[in-house]
N, C-alpha and C. Protein backbone atom coordinates (compact mmCIF):
# COMPACT_ATOMS: atom_id res chain seq x y z
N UNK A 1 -12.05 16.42 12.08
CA UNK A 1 -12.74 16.98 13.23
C UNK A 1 -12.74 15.94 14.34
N UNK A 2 -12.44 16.16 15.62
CA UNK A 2 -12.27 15.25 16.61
C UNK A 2 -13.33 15.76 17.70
N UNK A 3 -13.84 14.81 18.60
CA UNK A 3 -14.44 15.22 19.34
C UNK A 3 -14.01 15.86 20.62
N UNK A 4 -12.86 15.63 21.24
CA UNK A 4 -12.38 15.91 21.95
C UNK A 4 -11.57 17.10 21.86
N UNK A 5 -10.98 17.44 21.03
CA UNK A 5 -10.90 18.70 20.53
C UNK A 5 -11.73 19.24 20.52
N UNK A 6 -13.06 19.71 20.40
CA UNK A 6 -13.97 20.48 20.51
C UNK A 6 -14.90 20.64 21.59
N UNK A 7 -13.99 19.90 22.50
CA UNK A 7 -14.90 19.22 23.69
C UNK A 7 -16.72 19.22 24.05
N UNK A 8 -16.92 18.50 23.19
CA UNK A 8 -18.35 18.64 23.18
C UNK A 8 -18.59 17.32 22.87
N UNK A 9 -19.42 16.50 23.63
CA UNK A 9 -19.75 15.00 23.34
C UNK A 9 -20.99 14.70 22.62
N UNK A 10 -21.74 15.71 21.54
CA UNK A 10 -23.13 16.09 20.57
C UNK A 10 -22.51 15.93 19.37
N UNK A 11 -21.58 15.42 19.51
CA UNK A 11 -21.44 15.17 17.82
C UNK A 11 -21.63 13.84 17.09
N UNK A 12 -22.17 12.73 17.60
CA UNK A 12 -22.01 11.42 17.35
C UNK A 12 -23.02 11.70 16.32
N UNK A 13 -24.22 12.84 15.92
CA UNK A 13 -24.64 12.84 14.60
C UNK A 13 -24.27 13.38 13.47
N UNK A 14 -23.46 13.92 13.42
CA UNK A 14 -22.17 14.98 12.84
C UNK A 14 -20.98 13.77 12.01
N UNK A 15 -20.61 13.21 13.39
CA UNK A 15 -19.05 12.43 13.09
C UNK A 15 -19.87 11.39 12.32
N UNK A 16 -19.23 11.39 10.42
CA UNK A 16 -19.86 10.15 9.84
C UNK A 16 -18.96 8.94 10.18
N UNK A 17 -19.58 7.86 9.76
CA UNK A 17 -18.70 6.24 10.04
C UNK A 17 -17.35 6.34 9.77
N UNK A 18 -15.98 6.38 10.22
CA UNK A 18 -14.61 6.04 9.73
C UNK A 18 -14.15 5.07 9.22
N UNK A 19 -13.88 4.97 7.66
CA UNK A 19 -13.53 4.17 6.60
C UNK A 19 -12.93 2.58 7.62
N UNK A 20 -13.51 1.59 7.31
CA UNK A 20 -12.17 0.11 7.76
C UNK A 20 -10.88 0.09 7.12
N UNK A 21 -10.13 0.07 8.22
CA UNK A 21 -8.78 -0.47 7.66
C UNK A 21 -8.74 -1.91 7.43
N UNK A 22 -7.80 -2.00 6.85
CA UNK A 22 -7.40 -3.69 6.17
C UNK A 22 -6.91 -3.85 7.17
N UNK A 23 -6.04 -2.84 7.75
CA UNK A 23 -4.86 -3.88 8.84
C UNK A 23 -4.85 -2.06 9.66
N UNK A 24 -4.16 -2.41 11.15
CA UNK A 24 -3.21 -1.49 11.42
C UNK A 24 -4.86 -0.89 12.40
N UNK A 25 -6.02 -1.50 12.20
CA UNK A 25 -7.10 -0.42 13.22
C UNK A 25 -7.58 -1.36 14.53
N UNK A 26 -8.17 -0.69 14.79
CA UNK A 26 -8.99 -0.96 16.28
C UNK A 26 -9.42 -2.75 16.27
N UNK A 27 -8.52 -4.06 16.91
CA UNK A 27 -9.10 -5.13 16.30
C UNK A 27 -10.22 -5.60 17.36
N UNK A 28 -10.41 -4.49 18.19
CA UNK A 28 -11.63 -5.02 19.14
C UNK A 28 -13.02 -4.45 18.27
N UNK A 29 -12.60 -3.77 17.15
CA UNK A 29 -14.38 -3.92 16.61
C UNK A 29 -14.77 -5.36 15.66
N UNK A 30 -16.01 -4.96 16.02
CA UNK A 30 -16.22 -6.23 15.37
C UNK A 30 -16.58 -6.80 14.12
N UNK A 31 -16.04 -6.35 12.94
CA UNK A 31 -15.69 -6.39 11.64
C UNK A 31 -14.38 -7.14 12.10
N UNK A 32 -13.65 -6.68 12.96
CA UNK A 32 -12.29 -8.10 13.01
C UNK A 32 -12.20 -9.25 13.66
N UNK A 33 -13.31 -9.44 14.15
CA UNK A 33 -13.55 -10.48 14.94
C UNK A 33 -13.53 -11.91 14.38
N UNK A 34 -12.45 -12.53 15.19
CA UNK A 34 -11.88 -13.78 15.04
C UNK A 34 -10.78 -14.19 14.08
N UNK A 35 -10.30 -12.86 13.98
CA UNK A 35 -9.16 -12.54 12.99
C UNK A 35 -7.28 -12.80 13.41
N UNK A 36 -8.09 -12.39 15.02
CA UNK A 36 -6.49 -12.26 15.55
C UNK A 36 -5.50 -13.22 15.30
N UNK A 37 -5.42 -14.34 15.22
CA UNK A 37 -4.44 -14.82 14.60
C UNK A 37 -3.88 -14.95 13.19
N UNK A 38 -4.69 -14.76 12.39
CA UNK A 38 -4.62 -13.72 10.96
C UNK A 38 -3.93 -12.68 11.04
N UNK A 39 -3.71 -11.96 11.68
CA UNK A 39 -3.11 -10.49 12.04
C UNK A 39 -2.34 -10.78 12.64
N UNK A 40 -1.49 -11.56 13.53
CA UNK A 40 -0.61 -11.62 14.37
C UNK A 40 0.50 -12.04 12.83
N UNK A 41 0.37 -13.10 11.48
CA UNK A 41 0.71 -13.02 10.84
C UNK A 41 1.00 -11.81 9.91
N UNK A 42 -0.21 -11.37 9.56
CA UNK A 42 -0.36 -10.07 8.92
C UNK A 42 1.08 -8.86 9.82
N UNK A 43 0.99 -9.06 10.63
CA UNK A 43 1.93 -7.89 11.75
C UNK A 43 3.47 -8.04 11.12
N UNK A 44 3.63 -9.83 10.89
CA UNK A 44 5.28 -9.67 10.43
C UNK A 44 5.28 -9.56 8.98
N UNK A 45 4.49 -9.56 8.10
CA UNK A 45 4.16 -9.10 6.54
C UNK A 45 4.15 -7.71 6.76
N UNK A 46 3.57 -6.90 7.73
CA UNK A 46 4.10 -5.54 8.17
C UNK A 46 5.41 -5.15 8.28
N UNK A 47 5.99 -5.99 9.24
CA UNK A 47 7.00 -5.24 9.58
C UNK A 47 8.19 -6.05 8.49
N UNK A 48 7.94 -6.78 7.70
CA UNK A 48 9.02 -7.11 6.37
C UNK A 48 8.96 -5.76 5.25
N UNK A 49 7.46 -5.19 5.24
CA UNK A 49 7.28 -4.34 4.58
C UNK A 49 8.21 -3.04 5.07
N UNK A 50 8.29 -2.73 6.11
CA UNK A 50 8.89 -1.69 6.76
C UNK A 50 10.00 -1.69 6.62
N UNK A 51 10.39 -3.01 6.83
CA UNK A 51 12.29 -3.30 6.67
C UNK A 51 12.46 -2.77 5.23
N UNK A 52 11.70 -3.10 4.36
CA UNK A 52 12.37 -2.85 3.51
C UNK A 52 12.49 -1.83 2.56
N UNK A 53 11.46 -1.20 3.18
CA UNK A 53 10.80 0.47 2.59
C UNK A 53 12.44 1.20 3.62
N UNK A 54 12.82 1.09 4.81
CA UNK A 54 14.05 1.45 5.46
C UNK A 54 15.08 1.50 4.49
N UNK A 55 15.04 0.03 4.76
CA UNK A 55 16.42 -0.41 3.77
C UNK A 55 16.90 0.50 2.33
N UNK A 56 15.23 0.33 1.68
CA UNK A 56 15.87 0.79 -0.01
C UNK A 56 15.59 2.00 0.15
N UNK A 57 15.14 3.26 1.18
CA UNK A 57 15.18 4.59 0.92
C UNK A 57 16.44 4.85 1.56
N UNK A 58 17.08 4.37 2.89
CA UNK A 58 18.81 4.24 3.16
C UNK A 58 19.43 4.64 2.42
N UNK A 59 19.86 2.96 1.32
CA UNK A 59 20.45 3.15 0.80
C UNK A 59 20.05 3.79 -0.73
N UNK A 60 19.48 4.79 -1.11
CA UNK A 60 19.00 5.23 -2.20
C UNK A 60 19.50 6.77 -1.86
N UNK A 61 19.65 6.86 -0.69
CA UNK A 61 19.92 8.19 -0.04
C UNK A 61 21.64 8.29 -0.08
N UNK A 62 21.75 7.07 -0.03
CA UNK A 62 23.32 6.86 0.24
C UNK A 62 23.94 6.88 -0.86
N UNK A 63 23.39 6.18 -1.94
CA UNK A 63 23.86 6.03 -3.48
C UNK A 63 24.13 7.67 -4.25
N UNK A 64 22.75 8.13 -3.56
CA UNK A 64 22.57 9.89 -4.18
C UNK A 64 23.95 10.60 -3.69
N UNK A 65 24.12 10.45 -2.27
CA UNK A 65 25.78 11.15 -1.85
C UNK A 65 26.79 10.60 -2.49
N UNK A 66 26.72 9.09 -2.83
CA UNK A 66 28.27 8.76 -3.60
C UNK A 66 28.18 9.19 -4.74
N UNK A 67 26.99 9.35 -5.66
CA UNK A 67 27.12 9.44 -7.08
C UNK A 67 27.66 11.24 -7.13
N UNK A 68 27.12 12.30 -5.68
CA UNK A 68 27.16 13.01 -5.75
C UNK A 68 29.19 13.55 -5.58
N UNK A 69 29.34 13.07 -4.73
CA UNK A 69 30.86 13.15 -4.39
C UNK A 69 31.85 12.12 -5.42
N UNK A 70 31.08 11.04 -6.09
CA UNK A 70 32.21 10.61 -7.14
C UNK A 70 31.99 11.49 -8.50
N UNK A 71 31.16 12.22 -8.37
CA UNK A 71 31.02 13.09 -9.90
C UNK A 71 31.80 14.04 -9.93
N UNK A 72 31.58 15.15 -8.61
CA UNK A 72 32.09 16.38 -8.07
C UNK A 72 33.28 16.29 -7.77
N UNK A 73 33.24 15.62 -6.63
CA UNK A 73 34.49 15.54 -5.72
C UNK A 73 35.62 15.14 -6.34
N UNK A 74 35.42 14.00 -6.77
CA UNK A 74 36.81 13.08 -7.22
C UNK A 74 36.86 12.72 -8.96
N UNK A 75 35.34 13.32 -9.60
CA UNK A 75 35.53 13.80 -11.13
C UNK A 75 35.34 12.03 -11.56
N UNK A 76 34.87 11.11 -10.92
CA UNK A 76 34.97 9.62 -11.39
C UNK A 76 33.60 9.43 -11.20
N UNK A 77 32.87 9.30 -12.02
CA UNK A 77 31.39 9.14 -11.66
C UNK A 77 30.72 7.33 -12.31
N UNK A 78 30.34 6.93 -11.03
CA UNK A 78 29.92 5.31 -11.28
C UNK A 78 28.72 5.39 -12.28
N UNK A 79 28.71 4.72 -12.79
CA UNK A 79 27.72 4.56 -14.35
C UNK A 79 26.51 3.72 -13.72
N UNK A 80 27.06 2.73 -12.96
CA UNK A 80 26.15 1.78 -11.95
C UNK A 80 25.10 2.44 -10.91
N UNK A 81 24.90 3.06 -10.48
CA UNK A 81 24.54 4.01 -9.82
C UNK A 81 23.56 4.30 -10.47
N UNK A 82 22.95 5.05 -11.89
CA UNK A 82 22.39 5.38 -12.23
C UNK A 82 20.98 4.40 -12.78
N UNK A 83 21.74 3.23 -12.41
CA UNK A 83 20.74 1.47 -12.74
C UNK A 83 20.15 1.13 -11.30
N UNK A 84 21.44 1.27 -10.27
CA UNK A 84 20.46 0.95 -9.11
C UNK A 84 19.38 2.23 -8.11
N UNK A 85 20.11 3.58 -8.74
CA UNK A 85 18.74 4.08 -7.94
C UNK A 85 17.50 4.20 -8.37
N UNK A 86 17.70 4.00 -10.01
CA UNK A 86 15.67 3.84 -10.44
C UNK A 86 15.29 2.78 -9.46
N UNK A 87 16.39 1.29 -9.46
CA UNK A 87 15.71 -0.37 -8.97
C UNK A 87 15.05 0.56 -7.57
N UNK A 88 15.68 0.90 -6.69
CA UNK A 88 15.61 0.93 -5.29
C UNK A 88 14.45 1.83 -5.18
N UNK A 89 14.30 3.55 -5.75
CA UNK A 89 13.48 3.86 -6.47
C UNK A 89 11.85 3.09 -6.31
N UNK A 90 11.61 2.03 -7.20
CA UNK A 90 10.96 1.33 -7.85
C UNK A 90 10.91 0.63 -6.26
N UNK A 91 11.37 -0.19 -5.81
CA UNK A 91 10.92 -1.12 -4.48
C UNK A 91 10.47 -0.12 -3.85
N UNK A 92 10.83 1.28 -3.59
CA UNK A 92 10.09 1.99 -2.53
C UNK A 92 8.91 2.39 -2.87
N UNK A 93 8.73 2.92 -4.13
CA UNK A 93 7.40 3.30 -4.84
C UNK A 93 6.43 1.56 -4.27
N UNK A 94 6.31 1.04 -5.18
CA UNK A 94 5.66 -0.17 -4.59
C UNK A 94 5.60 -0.80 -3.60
N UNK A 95 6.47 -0.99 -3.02
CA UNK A 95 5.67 -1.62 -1.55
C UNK A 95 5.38 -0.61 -0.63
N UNK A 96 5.97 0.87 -1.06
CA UNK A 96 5.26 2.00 0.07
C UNK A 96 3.79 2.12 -0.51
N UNK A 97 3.39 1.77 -1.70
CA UNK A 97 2.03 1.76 -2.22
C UNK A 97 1.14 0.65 -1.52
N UNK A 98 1.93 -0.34 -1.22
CA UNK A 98 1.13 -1.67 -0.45
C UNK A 98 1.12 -1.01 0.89
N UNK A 99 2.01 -0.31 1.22
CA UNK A 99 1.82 -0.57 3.34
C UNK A 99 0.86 1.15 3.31
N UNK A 100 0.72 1.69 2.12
CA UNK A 100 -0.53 3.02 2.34
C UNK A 100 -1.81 2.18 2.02
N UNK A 101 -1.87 1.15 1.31
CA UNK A 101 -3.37 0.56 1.24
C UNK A 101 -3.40 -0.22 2.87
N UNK A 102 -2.64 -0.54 3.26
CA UNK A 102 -3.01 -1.61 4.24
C UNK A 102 -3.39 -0.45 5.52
N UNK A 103 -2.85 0.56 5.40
CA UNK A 103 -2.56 1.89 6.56
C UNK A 103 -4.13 2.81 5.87
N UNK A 104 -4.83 2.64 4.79
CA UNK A 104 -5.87 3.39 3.79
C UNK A 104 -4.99 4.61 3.94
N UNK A 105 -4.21 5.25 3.71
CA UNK A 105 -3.65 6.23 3.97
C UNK A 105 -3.69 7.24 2.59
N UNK A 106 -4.30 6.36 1.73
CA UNK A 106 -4.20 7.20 0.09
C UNK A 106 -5.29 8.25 0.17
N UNK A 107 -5.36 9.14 -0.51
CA UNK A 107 -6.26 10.21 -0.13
C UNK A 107 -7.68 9.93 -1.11
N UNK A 108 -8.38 10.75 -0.03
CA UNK A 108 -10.45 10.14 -0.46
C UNK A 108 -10.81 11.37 -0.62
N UNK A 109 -11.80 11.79 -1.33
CA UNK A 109 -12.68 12.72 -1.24
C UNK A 109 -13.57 12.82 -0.37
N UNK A 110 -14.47 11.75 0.35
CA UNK A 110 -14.93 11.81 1.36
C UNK A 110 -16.23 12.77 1.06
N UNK A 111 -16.40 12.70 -0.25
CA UNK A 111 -17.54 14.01 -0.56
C UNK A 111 -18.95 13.22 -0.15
N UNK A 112 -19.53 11.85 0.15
CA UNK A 112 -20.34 11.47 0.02
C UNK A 112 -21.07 11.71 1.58
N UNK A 113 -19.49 11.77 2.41
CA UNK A 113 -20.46 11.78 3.79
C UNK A 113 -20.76 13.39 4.17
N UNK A 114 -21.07 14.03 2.71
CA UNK A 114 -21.54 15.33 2.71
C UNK A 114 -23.26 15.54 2.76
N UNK A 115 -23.28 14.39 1.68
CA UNK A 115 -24.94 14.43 1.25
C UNK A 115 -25.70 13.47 2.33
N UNK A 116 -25.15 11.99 2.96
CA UNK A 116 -25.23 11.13 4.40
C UNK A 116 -24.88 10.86 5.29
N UNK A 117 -25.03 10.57 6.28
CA UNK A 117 -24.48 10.05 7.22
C UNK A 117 -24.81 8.71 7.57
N UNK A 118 -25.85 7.74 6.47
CA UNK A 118 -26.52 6.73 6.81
C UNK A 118 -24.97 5.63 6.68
N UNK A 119 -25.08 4.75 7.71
CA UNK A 119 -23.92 3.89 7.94
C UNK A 119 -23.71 2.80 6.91
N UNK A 120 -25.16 2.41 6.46
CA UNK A 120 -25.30 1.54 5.57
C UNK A 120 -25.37 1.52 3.77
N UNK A 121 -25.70 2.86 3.61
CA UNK A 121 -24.77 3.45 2.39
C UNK A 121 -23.86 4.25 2.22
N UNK A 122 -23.41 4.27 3.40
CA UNK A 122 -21.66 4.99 3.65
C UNK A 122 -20.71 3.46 2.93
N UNK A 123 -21.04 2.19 3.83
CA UNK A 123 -20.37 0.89 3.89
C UNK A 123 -20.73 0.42 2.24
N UNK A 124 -21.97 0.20 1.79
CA UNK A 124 -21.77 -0.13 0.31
C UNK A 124 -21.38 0.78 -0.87
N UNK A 125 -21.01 2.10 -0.57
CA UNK A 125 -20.49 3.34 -1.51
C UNK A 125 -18.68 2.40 -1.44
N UNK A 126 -18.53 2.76 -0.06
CA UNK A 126 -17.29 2.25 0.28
C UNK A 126 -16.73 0.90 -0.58
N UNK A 127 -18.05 -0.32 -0.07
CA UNK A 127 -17.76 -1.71 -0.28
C UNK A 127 -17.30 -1.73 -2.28
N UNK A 128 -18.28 -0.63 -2.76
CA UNK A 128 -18.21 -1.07 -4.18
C UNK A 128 -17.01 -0.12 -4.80
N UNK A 129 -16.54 0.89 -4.33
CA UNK A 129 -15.25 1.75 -4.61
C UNK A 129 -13.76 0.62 -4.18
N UNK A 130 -14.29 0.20 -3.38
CA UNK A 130 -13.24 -1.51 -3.16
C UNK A 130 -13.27 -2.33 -3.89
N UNK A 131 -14.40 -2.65 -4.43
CA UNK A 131 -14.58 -4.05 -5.23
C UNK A 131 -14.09 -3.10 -6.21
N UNK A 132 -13.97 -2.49 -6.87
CA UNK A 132 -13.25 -1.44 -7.99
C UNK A 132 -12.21 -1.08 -8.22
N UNK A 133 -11.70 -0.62 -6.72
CA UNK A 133 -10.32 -0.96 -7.07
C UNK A 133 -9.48 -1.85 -6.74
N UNK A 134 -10.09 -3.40 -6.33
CA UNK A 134 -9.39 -4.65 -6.13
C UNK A 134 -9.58 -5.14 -8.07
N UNK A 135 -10.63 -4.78 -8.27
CA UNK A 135 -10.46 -5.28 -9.93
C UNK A 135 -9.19 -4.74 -11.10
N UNK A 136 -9.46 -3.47 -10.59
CA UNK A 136 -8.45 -2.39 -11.75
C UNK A 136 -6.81 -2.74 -11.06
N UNK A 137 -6.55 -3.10 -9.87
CA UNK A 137 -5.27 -3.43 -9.56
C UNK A 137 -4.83 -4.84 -9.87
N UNK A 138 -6.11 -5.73 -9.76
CA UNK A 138 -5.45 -7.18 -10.45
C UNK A 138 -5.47 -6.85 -12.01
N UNK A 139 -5.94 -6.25 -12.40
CA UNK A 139 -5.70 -6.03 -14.18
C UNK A 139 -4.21 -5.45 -14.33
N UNK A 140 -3.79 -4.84 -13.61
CA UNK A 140 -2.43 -3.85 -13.36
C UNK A 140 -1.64 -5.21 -13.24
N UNK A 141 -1.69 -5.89 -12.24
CA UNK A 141 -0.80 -6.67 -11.71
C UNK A 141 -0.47 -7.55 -12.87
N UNK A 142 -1.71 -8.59 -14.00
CA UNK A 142 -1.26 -9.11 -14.64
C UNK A 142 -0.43 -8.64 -15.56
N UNK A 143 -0.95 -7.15 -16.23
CA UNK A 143 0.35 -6.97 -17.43
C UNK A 143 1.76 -6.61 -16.38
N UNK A 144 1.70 -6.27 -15.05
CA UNK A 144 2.98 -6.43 -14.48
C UNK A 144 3.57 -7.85 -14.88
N UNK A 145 2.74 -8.81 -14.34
CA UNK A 145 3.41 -10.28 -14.24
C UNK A 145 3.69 -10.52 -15.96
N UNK A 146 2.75 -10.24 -16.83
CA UNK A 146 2.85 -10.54 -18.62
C UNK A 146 4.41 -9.89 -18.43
N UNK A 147 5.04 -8.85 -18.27
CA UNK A 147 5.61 -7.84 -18.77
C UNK A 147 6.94 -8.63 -17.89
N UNK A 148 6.72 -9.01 -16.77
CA UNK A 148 8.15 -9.53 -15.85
C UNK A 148 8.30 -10.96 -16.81
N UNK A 149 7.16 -11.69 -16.90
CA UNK A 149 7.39 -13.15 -17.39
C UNK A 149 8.33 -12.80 -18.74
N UNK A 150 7.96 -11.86 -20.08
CA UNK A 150 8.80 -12.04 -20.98
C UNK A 150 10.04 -11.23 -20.47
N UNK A 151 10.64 -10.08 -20.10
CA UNK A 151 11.83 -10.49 -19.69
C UNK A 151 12.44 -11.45 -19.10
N UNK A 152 12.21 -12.04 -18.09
CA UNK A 152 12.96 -13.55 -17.96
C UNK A 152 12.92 -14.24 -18.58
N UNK A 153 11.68 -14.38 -19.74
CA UNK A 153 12.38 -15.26 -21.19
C UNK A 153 13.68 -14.86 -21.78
N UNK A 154 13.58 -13.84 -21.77
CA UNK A 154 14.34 -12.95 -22.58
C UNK A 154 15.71 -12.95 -21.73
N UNK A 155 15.84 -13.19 -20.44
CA UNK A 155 16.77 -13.21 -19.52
C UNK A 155 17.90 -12.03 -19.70
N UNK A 156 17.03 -10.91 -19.93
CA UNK A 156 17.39 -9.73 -19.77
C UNK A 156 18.18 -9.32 -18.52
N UNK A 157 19.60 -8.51 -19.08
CA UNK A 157 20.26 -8.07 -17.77
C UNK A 157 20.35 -6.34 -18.41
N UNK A 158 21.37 -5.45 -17.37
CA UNK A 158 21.79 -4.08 -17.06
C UNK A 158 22.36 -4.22 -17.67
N UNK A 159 22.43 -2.76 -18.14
CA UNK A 159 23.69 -2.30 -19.42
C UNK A 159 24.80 -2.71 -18.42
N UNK A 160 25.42 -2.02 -17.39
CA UNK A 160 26.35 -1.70 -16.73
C UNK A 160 26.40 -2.68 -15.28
N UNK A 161 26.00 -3.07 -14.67
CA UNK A 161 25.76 -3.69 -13.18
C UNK A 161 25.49 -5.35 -14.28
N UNK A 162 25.20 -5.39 -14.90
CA UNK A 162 24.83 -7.00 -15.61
C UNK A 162 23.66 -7.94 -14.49
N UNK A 163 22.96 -6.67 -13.80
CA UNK A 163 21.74 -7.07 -13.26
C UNK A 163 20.48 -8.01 -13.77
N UNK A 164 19.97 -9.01 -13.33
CA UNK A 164 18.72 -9.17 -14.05
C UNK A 164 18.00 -8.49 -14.00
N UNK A 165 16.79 -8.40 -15.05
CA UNK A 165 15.94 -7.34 -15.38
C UNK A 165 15.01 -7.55 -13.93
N UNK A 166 14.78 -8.82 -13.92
CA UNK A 166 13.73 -9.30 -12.94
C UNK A 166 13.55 -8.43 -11.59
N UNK A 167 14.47 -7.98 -10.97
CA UNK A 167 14.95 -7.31 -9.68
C UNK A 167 13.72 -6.43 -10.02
N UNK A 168 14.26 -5.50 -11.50
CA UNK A 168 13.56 -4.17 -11.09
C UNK A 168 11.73 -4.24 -11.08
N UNK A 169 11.96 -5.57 -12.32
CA UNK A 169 10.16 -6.10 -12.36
C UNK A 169 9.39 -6.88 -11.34
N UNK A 170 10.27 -7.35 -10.35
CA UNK A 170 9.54 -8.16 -9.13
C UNK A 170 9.08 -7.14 -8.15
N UNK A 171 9.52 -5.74 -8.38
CA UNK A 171 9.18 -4.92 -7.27
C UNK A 171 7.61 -4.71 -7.60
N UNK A 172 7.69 -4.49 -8.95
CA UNK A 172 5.75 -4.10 -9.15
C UNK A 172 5.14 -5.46 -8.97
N UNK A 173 5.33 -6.90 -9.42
CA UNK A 173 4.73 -7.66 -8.76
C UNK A 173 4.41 -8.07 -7.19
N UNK A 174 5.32 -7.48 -6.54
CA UNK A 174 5.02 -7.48 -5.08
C UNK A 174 4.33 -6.55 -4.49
N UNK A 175 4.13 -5.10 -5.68
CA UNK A 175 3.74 -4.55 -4.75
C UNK A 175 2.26 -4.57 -4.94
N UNK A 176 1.74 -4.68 -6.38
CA UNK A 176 0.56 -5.19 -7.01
C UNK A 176 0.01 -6.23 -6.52
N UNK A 177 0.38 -7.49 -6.28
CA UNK A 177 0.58 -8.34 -5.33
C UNK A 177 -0.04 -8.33 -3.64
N UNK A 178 0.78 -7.78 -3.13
CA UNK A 178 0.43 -7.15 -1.80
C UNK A 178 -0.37 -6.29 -1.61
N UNK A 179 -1.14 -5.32 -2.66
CA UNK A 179 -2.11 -4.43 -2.74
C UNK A 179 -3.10 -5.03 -3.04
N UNK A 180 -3.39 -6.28 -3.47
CA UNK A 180 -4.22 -6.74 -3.73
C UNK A 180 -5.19 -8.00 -2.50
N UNK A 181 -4.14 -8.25 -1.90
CA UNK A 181 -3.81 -8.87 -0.40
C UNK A 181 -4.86 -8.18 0.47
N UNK A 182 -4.59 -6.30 0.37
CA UNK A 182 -4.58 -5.99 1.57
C UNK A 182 -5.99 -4.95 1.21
N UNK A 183 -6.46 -5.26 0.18
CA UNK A 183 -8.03 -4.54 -0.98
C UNK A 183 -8.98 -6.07 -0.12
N UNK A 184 -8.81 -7.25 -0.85
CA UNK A 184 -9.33 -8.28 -0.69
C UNK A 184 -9.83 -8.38 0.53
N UNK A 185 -8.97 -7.79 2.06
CA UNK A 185 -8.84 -7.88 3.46
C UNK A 185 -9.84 -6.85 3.61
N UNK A 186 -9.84 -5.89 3.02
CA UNK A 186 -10.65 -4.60 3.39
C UNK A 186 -11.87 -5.21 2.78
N UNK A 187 -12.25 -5.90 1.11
CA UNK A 187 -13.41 -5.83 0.90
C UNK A 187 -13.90 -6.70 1.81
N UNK A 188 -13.28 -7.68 2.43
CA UNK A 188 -13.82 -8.72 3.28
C UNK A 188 -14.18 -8.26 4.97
N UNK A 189 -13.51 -7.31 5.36
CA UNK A 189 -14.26 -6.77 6.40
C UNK A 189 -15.13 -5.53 6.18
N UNK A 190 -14.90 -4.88 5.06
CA UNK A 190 -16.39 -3.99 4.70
C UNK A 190 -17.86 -5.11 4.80
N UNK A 191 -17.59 -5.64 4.04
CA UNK A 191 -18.72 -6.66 3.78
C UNK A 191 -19.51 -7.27 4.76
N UNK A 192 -18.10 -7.70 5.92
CA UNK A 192 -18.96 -8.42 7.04
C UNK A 192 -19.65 -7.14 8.08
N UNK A 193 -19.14 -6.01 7.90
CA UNK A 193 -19.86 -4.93 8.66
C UNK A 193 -20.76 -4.75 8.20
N UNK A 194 -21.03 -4.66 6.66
CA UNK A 194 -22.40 -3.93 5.91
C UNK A 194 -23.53 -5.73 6.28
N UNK A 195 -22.79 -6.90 6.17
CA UNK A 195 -23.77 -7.60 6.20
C UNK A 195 -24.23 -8.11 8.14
N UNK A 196 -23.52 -7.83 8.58
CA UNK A 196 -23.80 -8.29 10.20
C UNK A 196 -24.59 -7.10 11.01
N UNK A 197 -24.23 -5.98 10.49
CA UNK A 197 -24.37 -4.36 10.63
C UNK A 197 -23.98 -4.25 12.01
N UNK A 198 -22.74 -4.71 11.98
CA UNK A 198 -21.88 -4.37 13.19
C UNK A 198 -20.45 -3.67 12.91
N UNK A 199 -19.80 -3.14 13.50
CA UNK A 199 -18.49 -2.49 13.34
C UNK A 199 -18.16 -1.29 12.51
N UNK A 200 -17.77 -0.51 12.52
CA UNK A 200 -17.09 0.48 11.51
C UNK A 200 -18.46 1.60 12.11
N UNK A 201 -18.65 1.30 13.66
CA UNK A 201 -19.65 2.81 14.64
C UNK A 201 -18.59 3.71 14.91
């Protein structure tokens, strides 16, 4: 619901608080204050993320037409192909999972700002559904990292491509990794809003 769309300026008791972003929102409120050069970093950790969410859905798109025309077309179908589009696959799943936490873009129920509108248990409903899921994703991340560390003992490669295993397991550590980055960023500006009781009006 927007206000301006409805053109009526009576809704500021209606419209509940809008969730903080980690990254990517308004940095003149003041939950981000004194951040900006934090974020000017944060911006090219963005846009590496982007490159490469480009890059591996590209070429994943591209792999799908050759595997499709060397099967069909020309009856020679690459065996390799079938190793690198899970990998590529797999990098897009995860770090498109990191740049939707940093964007909050994952979907909420939002059922709470049914029963309140109070700002200050909107922010600690919020703050502790964060601290919750910054915990349950570093638990994720370690059996990622347990699970990458023994294949590289193991110095596991591809049936076919003689890939290291690592490729396809560094994608969930980065993206577990970077989700955890960008949870930490959010619980840390929830916090300073719920405790300064400024920002996130």
């Amino acid at each position: 619901m927007n206000k301006d769309l409805l053109h009526t300026d009576s809704l500021d008791d209606v419209m509940p608080p809008q969730p903080i972003q980690p990254a990517g929102g308004d940095l003149s409120d003041p939950a981000y204050r004194g951040l900006d050069g934090f974020y000017r970093f944060e911006a090219r950790l963005a846009l590496a993320m982007r490159v490469i969410l480009f890059c591996a859905i590209l070429a994943l798109g591209l792999l799908m037409a050759a595997q499709v025309f060397m099967r069909y077309v020309i009856s020679s179908p690459f065996l390799g192909i079938e190793e690198l589009a899970p990998m590529l696959a797999l990098w897009v799943y995860f770090i498109g999972m990191a740049y939707c936490t940093r964007e909050r873009d994952h979907i909420e129920g939002g059922v709470l700002t049914l029963l309140t509108h109070n700002r200050d248990i909107l922010l600690s409903v919020r703050l502790f559904g964060t601290l919750v899921c910054l915990v349950t994703v570093a638990v994720f991340a370690w059996y990622a990292w347990d699970f990458a560390a023994y294949n590289l003992s193991l110095n596991r490669k591809s049936t076919y491509m003689r890939l290291p295993k690592y490729i396809w397991d560094f994608s969930m550590i980065a993206g577990f990794a970077l989700m955890i980055f960008y949870l930490a960023l959010q619980l840390l500006l929830e916090a300073r809003a719920l405790l300064t009781g400024r920002g996130n009006d």
